[in-house]
Protein backbone atom coordinates (compact mmCIF):
# COMPACT_ATOMS: atom_id res chain seq x y z
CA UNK A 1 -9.79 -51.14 89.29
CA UNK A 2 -10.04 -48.02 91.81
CA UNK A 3 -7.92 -47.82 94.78
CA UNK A 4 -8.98 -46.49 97.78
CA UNK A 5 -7.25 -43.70 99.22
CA UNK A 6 -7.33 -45.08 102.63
CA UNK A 7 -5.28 -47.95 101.17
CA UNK A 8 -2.26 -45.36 99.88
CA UNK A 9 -2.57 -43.39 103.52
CA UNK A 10 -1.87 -46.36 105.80
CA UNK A 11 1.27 -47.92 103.17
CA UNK A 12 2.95 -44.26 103.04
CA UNK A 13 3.70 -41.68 105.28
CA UNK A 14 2.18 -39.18 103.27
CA UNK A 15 0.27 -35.66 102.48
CA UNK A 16 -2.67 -34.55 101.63
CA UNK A 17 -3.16 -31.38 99.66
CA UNK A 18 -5.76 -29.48 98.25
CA UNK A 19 -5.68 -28.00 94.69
CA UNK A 20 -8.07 -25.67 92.94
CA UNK A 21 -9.13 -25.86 89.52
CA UNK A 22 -6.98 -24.22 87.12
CA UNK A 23 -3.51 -24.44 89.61
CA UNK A 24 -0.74 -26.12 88.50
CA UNK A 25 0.35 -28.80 90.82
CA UNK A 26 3.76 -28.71 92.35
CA UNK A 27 6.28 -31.79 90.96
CA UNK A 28 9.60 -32.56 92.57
CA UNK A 29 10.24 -35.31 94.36
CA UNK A 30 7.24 -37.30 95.37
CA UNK A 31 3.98 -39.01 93.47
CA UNK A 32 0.30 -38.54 93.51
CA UNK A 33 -2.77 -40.29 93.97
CA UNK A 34 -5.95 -38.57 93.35
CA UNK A 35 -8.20 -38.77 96.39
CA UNK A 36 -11.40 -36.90 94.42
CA UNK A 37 -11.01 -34.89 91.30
CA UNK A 38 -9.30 -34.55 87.87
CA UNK A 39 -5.77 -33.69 86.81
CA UNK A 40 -4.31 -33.29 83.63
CA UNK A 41 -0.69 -32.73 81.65
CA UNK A 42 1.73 -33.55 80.11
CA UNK A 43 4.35 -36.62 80.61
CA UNK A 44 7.50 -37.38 78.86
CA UNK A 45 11.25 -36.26 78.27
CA UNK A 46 12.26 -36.96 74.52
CA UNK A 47 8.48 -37.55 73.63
CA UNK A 48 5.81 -35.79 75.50
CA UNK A 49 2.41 -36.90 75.90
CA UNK A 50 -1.11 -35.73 77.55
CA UNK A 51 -2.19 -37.56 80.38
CA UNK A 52 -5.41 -37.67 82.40
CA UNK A 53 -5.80 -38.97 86.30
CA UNK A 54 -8.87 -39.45 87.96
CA UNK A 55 -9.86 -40.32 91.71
CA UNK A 56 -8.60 -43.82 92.41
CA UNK A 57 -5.35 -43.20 90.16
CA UNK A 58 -1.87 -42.26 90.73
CA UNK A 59 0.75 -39.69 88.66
CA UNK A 60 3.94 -38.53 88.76
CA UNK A 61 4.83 -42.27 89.63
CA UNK A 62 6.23 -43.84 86.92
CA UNK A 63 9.46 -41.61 86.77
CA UNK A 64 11.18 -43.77 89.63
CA UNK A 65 11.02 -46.66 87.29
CA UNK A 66 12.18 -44.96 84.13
CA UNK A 67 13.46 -41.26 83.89
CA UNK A 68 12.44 -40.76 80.84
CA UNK A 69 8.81 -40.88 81.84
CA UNK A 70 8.87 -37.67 84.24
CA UNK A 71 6.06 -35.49 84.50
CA UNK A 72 6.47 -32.01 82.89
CA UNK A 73 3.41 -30.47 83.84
CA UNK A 74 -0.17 -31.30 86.29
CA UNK A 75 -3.05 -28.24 86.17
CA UNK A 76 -6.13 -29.53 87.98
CA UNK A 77 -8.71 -29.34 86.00
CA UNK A 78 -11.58 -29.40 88.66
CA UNK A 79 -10.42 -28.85 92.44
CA UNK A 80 -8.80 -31.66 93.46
CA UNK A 81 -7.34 -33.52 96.88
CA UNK A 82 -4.42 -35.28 96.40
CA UNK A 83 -2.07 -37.71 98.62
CA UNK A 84 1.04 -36.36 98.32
CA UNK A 85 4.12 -39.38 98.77
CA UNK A 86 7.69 -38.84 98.64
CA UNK A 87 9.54 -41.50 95.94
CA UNK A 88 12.20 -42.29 99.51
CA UNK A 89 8.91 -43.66 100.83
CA UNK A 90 8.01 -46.01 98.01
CA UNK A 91 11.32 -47.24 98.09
CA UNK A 92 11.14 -48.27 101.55
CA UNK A 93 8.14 -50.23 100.81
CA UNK A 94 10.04 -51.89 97.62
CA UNK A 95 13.24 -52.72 99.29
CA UNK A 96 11.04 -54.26 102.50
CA UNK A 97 9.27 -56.20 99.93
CA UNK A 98 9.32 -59.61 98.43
CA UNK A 99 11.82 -60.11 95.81
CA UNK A 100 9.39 -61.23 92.94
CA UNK A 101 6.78 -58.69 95.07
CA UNK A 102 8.47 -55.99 94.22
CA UNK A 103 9.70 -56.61 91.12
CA UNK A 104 5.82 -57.27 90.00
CA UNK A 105 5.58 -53.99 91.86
CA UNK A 106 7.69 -51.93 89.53
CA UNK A 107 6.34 -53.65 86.16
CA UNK A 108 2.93 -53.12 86.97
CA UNK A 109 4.13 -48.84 87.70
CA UNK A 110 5.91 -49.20 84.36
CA UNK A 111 3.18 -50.52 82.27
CA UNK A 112 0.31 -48.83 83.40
CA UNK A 113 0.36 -45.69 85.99
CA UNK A 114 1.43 -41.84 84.81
């Protein structure tokens, strides 16, 4: 399923940011989705692994579940435009949230997003 990046912009206060290909994209303290484009790297503390996101998909999101599954390194591999969201913001959603909402929330980030 593809979300739409008009979705992520009216549940976060957010950025957008432009990235040409072959830049490395700058990690910290927020997540990603990818508005058009592709971006690749590498994901993973004790085991690293390559990852791949596409338009409709999000990175750099799974770390607020589980440490261990931080993002070492995006390059964009074509020029990309990315909504930028701080982690302070998802948690605003999560803690206004549902209970069982959220908790669906943060299974569904831990199972399946980068």
């Amino acid at each position: 399923m593809k979300i739409d990046s008009s979705f992520v912009k009216n549940l976060f206060v957010s950025d957008v940011i432009k990235v040409d290909a072959g830049n490395s994209i700058p990690l910290g303290d927020h997540f990603y989705f990818v508005n058009s484009g592709v971006v690749s790297g590498s994901i993973g503390v004790k085991r690293p692994a390559k990852f791949k996101a596409e338009a409709g998909q999000f990175f750099s999101l799974k770390s607020i579940i589980n440490p261990e599954d931080k993002v070492n390194s995006a390059l964009a591999d074509t020029m990309v435009e990315l909504t930028m969201v701080k982690y302070n913001e998802l948690e605003k959603v999560l803690s206004g949230t549902d209970k069982n909402l959220s908790a669906l929330l943060k299974s569904l980030i831990s199972q399946g997003i980068h």
